[in-house]
Protein backbone atom coordinates (compact mmCIF):
# COMPACT_ATOMS: atom_id res chain seq x y z
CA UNK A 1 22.50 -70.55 -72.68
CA UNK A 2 22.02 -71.44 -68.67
CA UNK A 3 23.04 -69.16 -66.24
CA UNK A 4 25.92 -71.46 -65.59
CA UNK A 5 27.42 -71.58 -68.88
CA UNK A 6 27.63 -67.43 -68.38
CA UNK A 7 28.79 -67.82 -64.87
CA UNK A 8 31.60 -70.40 -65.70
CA UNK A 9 33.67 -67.46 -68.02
CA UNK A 10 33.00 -64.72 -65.35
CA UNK A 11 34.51 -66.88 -62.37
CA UNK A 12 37.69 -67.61 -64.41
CA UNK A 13 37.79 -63.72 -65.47
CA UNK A 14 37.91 -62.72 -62.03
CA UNK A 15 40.33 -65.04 -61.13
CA UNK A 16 42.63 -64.37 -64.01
CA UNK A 17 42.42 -60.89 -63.16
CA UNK A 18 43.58 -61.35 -59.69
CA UNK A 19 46.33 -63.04 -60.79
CA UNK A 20 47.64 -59.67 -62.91
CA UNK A 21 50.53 -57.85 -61.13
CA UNK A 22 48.92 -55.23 -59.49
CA UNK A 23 49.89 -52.51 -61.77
CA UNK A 24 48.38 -54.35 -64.44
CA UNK A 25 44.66 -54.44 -62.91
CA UNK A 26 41.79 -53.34 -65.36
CA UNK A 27 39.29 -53.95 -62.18
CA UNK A 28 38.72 -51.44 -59.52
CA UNK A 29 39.57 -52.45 -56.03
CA UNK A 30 38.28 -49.48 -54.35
CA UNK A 31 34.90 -47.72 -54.41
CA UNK A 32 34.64 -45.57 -57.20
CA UNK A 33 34.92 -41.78 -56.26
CA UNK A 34 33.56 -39.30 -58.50
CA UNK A 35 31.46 -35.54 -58.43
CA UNK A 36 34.43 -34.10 -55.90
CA UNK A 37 33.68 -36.28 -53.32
CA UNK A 38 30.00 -36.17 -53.52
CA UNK A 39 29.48 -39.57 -55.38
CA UNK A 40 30.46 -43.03 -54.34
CA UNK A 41 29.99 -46.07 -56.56
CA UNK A 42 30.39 -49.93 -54.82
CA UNK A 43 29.59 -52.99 -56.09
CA UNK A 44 30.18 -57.04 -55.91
CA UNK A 45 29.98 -59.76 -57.86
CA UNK A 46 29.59 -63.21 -56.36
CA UNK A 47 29.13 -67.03 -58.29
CA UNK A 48 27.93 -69.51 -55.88
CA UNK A 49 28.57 -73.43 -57.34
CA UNK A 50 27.24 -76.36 -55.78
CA UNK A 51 24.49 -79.52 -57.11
CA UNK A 52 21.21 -79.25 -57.33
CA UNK A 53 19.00 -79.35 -53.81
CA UNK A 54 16.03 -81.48 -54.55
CA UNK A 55 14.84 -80.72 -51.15
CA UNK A 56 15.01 -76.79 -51.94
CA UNK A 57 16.11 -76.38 -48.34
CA UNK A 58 18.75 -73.29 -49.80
CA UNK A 59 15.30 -71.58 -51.85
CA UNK A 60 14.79 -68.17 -51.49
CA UNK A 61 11.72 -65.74 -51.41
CA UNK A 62 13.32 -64.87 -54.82
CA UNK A 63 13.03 -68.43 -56.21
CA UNK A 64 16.68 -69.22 -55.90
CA UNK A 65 19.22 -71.28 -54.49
CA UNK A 66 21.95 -69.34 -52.40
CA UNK A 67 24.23 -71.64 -53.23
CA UNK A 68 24.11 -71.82 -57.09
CA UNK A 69 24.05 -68.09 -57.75
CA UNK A 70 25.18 -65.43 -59.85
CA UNK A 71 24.76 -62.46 -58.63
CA UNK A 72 25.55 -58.68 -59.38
CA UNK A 73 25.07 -55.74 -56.96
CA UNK A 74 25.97 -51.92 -57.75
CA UNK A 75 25.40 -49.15 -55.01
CA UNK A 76 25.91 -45.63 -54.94
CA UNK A 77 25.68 -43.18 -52.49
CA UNK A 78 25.34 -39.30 -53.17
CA UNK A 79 25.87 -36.64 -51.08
CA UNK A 80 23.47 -33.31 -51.62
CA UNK A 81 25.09 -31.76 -48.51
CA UNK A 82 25.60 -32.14 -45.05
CA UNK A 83 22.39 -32.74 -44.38
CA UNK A 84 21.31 -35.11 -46.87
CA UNK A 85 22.34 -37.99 -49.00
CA UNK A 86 20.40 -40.28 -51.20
CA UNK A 87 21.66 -44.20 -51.23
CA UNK A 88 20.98 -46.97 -53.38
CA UNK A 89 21.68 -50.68 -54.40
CA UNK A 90 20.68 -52.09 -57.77
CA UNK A 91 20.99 -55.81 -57.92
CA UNK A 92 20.81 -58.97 -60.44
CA UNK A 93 20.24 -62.50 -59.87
CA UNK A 94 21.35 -65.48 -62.42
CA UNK A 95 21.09 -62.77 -65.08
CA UNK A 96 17.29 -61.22 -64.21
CA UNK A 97 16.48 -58.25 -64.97
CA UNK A 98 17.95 -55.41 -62.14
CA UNK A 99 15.95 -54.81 -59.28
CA UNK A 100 16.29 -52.08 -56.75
CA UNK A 101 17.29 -53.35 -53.60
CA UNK A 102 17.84 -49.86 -51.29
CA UNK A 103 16.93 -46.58 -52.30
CA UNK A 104 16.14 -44.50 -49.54
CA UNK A 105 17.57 -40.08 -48.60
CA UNK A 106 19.08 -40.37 -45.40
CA UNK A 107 18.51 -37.11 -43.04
CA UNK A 108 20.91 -35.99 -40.51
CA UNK A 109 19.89 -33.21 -38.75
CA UNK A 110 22.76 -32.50 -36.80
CA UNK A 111 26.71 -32.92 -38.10
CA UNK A 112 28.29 -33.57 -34.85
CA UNK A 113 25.52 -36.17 -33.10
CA UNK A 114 25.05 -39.80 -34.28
CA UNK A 115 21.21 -39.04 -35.59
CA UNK A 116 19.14 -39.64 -38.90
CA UNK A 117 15.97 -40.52 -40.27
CA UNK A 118 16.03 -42.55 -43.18
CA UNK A 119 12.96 -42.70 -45.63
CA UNK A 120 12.14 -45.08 -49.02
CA UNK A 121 13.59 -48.75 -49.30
CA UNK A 122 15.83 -49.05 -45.86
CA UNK A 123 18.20 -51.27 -44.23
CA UNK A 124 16.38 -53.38 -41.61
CA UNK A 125 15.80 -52.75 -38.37
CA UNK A 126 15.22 -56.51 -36.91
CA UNK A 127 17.80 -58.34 -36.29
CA UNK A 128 21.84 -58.91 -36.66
CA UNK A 129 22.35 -60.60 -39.69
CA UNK A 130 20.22 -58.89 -41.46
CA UNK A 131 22.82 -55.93 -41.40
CA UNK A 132 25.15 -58.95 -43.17
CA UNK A 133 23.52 -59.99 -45.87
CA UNK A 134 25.75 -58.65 -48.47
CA UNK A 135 27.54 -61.98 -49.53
CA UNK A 136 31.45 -60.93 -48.24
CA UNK A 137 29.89 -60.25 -44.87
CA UNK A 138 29.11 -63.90 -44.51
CA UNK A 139 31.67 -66.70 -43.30
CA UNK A 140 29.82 -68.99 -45.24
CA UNK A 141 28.09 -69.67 -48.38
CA UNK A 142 24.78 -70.64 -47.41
CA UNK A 143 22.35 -68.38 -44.44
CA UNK A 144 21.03 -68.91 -41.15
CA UNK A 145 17.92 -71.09 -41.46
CA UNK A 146 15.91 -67.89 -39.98
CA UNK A 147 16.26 -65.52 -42.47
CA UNK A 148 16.42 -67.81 -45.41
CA UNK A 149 14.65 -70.82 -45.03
CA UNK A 150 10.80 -70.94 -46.57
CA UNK A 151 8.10 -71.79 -44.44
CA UNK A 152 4.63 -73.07 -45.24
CA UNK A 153 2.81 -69.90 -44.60
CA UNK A 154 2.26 -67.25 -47.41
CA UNK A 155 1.05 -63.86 -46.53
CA UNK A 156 -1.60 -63.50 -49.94
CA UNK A 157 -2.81 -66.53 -49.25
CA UNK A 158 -4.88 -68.81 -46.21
CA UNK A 159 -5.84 -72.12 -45.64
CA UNK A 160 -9.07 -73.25 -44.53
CA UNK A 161 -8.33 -75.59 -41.66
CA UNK A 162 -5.22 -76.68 -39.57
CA UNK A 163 -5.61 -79.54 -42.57
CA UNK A 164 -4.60 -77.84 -45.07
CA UNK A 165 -1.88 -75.98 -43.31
CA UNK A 166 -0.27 -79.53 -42.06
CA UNK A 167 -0.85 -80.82 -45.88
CA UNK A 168 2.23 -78.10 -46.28
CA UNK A 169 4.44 -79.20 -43.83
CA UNK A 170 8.15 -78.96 -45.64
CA UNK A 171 6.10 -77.45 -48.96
CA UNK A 172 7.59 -74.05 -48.28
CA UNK A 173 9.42 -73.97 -51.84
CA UNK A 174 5.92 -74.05 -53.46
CA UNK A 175 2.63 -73.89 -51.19
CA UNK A 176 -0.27 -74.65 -52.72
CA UNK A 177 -4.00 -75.65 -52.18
CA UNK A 178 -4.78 -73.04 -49.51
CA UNK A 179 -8.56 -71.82 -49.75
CA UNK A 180 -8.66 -68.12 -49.63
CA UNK A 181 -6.35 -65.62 -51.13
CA UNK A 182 -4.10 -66.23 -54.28
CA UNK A 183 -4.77 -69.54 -55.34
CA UNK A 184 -1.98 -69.37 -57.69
CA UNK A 185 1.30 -71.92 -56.19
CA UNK A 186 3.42 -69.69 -54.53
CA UNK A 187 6.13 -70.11 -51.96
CA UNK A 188 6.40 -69.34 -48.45
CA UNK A 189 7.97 -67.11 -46.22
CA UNK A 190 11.12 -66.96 -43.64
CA UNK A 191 10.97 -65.65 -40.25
CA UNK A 192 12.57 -62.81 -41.56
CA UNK A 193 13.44 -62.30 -45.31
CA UNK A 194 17.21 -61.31 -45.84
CA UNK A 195 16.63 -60.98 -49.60
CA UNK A 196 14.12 -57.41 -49.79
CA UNK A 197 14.20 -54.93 -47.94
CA UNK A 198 10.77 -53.09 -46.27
CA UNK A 199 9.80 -49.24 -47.69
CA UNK A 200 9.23 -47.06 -44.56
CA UNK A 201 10.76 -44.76 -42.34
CA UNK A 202 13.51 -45.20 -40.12
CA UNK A 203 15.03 -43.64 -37.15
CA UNK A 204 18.46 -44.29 -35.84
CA UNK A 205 20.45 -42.79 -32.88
CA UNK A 206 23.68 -43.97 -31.11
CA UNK A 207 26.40 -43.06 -28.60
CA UNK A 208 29.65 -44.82 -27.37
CA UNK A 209 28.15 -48.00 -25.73
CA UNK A 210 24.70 -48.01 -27.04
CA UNK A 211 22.73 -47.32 -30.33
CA UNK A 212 18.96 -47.54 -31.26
CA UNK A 213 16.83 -48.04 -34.29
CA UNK A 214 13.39 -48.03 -34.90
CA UNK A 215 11.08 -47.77 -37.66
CA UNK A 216 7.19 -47.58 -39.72
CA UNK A 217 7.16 -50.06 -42.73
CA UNK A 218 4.43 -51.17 -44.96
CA UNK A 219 5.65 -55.01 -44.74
CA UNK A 220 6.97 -57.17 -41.66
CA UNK A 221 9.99 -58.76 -41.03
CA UNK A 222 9.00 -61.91 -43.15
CA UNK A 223 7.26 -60.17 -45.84
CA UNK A 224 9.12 -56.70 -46.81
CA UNK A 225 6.64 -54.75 -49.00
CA UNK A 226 7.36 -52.50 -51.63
CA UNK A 227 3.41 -51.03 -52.24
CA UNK A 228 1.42 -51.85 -48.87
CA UNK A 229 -1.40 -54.75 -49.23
CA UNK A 230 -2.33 -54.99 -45.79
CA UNK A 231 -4.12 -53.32 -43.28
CA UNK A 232 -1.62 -50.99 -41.22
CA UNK A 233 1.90 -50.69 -40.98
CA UNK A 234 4.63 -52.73 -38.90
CA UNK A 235 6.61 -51.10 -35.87
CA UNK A 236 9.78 -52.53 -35.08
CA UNK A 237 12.76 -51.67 -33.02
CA UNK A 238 16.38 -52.09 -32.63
CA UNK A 239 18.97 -52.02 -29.16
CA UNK A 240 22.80 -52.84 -29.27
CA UNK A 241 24.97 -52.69 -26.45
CA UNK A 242 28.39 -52.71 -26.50
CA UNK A 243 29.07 -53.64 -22.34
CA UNK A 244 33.11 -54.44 -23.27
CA UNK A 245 35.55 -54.50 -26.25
CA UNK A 246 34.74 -57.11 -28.13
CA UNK A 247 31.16 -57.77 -26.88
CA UNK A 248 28.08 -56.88 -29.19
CA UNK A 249 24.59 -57.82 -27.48
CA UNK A 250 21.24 -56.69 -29.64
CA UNK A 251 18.02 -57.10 -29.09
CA UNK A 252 15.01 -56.72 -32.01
CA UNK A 253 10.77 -56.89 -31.60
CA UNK A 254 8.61 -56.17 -34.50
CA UNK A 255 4.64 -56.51 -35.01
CA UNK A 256 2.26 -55.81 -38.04
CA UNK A 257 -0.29 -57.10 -40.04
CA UNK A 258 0.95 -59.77 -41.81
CA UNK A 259 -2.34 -61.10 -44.17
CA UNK A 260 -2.51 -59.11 -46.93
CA UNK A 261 -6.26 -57.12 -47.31
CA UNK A 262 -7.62 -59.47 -50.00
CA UNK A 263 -6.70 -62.93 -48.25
CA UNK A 264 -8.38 -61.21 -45.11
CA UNK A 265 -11.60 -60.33 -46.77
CA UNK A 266 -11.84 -63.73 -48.76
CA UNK A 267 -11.42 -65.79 -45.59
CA UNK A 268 -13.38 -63.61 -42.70
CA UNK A 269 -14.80 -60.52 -44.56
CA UNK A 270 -13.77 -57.49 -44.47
CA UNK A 271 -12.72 -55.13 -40.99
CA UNK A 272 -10.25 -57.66 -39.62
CA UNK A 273 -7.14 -57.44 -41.05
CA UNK A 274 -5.59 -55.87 -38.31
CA UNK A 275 -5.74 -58.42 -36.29
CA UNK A 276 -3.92 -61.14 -38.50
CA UNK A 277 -0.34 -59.97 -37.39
CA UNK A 278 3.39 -61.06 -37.21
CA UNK A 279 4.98 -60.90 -34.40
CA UNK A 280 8.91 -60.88 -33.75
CA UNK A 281 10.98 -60.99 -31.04
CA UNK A 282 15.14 -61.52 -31.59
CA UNK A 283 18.25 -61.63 -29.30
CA UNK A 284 21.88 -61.98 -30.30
CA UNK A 285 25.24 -61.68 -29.28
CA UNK A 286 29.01 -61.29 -30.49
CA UNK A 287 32.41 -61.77 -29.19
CA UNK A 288 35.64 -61.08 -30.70
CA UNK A 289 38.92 -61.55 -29.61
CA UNK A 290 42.67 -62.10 -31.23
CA UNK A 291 41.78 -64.71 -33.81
CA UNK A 292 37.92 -65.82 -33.59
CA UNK A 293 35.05 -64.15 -33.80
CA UNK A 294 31.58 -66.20 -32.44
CA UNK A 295 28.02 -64.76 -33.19
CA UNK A 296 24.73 -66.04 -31.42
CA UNK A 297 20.95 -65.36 -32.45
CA UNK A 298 17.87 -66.48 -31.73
CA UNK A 299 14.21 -65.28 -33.30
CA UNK A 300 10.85 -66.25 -32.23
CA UNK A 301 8.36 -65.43 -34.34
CA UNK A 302 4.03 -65.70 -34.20
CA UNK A 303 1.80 -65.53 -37.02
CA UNK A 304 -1.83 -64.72 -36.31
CA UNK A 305 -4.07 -66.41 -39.12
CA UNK A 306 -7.94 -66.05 -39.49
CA UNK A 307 -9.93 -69.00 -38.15
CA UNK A 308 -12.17 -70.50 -40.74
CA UNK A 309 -13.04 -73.58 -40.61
CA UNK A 310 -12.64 -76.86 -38.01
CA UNK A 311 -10.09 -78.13 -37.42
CA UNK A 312 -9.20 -74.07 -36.11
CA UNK A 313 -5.70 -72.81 -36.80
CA UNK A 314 -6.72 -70.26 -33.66
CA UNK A 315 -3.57 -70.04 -31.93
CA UNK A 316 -0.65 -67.90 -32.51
CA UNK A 317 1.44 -70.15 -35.63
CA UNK A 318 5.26 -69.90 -33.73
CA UNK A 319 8.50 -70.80 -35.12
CA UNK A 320 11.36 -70.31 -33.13
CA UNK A 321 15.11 -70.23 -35.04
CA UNK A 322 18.64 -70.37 -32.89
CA UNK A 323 21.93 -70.29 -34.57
CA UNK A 324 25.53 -70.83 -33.68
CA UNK A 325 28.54 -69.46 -35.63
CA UNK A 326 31.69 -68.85 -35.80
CA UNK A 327 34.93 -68.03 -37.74
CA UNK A 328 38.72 -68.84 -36.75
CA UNK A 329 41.72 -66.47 -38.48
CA UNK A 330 44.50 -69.32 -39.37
CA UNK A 331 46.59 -67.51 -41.12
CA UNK A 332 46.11 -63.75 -42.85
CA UNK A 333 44.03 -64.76 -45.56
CA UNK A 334 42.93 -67.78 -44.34
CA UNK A 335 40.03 -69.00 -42.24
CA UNK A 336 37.95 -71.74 -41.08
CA UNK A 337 34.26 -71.31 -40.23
CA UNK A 338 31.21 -73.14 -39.05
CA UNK A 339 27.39 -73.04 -38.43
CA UNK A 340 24.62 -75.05 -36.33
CA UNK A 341 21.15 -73.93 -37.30
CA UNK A 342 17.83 -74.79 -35.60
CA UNK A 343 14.50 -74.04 -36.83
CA UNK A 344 11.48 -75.62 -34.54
CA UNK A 345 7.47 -74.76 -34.74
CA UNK A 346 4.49 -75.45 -32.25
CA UNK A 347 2.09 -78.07 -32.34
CA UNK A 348 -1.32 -77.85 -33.91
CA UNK A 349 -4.51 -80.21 -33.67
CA UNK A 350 -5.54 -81.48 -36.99
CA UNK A 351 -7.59 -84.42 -38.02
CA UNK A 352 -5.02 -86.46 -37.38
CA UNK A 353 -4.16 -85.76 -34.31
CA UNK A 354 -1.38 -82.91 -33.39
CA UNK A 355 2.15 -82.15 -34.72
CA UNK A 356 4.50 -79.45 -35.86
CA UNK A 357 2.43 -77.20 -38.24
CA UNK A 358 5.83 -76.94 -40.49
CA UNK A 359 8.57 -79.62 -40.75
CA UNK A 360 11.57 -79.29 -38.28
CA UNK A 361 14.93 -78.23 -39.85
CA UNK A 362 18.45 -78.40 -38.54
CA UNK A 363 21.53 -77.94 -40.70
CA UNK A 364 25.47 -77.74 -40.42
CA UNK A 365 27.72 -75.99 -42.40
CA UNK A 366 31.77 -76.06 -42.08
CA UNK A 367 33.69 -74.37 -44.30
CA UNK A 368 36.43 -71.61 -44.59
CA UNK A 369 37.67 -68.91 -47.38
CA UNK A 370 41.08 -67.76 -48.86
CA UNK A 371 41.57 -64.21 -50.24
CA UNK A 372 42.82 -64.23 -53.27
CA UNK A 373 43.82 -60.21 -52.77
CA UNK A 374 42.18 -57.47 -50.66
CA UNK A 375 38.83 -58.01 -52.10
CA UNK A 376 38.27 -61.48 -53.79
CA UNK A 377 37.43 -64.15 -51.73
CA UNK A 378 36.91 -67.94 -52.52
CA UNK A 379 34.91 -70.10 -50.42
CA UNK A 380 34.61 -73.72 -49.62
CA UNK A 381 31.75 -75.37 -47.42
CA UNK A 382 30.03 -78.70 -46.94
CA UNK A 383 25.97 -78.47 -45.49
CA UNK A 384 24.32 -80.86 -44.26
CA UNK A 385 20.54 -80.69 -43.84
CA UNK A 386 17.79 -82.63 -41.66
CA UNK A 387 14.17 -81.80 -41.90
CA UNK A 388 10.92 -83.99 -40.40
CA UNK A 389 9.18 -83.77 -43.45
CA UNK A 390 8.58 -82.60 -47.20
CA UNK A 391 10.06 -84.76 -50.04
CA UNK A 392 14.16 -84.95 -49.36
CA UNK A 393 14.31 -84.94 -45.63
CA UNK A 394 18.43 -85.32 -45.34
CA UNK A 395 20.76 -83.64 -47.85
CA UNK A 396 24.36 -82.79 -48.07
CA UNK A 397 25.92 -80.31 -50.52
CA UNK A 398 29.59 -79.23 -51.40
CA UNK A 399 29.66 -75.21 -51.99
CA UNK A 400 31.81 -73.07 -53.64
CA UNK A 401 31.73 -69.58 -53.94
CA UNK A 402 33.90 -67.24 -55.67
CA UNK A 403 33.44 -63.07 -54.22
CA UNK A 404 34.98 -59.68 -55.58
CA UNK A 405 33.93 -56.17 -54.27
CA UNK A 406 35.59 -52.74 -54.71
């Protein structure tokens, strides 16, 4: 049985149970309080519907599509004391096995200052939506090109030549033929991966107009790590300003290695895998007032790979992502939404002369949700995709998306 035949009965469960006079609900609407206080159990359930995208322009770094998706997510938070709490999030996708999404002990030295260290899986530091990811955070049903959208580079794996690397151009989905590394078709990576989170520590402090993060991880922003398979750790950092009511401005930078050890050592030998980093810069900005809510962001990103063979892949690899958004409250319950995505890369000299070393990619999406009650939320959307290059260069999709949460 597909994952949609089992996602078909669980949409029209949820909706049936909405439609229960309150007093008659058998689903919880709130989190789930238990242990005195001292544990808290959350969860969500979304079912994304839309066709098939032969131009996998919606893939993720977990080989699906955003927009057909059933997924399943259960956190829980306990509280050991004042001082110290332990968090989690266990999550499923179109019926895989669970996989642990958080799990990290928060420390807060102090009860009455805006301070902790948080160590294991942890929320990231780079970037604003990354802190959105969960799917009733997001107007819409698909994600911002930049922390979605596969490129052509893998970080186990290297190509030869600016050749091979061009070969790839809108291959992101499923990159193959690179020389050194896995040699196994694999796909590529975002700018920065909203689907895992990086294992590290984290520090985070704030105050009334200002807060800052920063943190150690074994990964970088494109390629969160579990176990570490490169050659040092990534250093990023986190600053948001609150300058009026209403007004959000952030600002994120992140470097580490980014090839992992054995790619290194099969392309250039061993000692230089240091020096084959990603680096990330990110701005963004939010206003709110009365009945709309608009969010900006913009990410530039270089990858350093090793230089093997002519024609050289020597310079820094950029991509550069800017996205528009915003959200307008029509009625309570009701809103409409929109989203203008660009994601752009640098030229590169290959035998053929130079272009973009990955294909171009703008999309729209315009859509809007209802709430059913509190917390269950349908959406609608249309997306419309452009790319310079790969197999399906223009594609439009109708979305739906059915949410509930307690």
């Amino acid at each position: 049985m597909t994952v949609w035949l089992k996602a078909a009965p669980l949409a029209m469960a949820l909706a049936g149970a909405v439609s229960l006079p309150a007093r008659a609900q058998t689903v919880p609407s709130e989190p789930i309080v238990l242990a005195g206080g001292r544990l808290t159990l959350g969860g969500d359930v979304g079912v994304s519907f839309a066709p098939q995208d032969p131009g996998f322009f919606n893939f993720t770094d977990y080989e699906h599509s955003v927009l057909r998706l059933l997924r399943i997510d259960v956190q829980a938070a306990l509280k050991a004391g004042d001082h110290l709490s332990i968090l989690g999030d266990v999550r499923s996708e179109n019926a895989d096995g669970p996989r642990p999404y958080a799990l990290y002990v928060r420390i807060r030295p102090w009860t009455d200052r805006t301070f902790d260290i948080q160590v294991g899986r942890v929320p990231p530091t780079f970037g604003a939506f990354a802190r959105r990811t969960y799917a009733s955070d997001n107007f819409l049903i698909g994600y911002p090109l930049a922390y979605q959208y596969l490129t052509s580079l893998r970080a186990d794996a290297v190509p030869a030549n600016a050749d091979e690397l061009l070969n790839m151009r809108g291959r992101g989905w499923l990159v193959s033929k690179y020389s050194f590394g896995n040699l196994t078709p694999f796909h590529g990576v975002p700018l920065a991966s909203a689907f895992t989170w990086d294992t590290g520590v984290q520090v985070h402090a704030a105050a009334r107009l200002i807060e800052a993060t920063a943190s150690l991880t074994a990964g970088t922003v494109s390629n969160p790590l579990l176990h570490d398979d490169n050659a040092g750790k990534q250093v990023a950092g986190r600053v948001v300003v609150r300058p009026a009511i209403g007004l959000v401005l952030g600002a994120s930078a992140a470097r580490g290695p980014f090839v992992s050890a054995a790619a290194a050592r099969g392309a250039v030998g061993d000692g230089h895998g240091s020096q084959f980093t990603q680096t990330a810069w990110g701005a963004d900005a939010e206003y709110s007032r009365d009945y709309y809510l608009v969010r900006f962001e913009t990410i530039v990103s270089d990858w350093r790979l090793p230089a093997v063979g002519t024609p050289f892949t020597d310079l820094p690899l950029r991509a550069v992502s800017t996205g528009l958004e915003g959200r307008y409250k029509i009625r309570p319950g009701f809103y409409a939404a929109a989203r203008l995505d660009h994601l752009g890369f640098n030229d590169i000299a290959g035998t053929g002369g130079r272009q973009t070393w990955d294909a171009p990619v703008t999309r729209l999406e315009v859509g809007g949700g209802y709430s059913l009650q509190r917390n269950v939320l349908l959406k609608l959307s249309v997306q419309h995709n452009t790319r310079d290059g790969g197999r399906v260069r223009t594609l439009n999709l109708c979305e739906a998306q059915l949410l509930y949460w307690f």
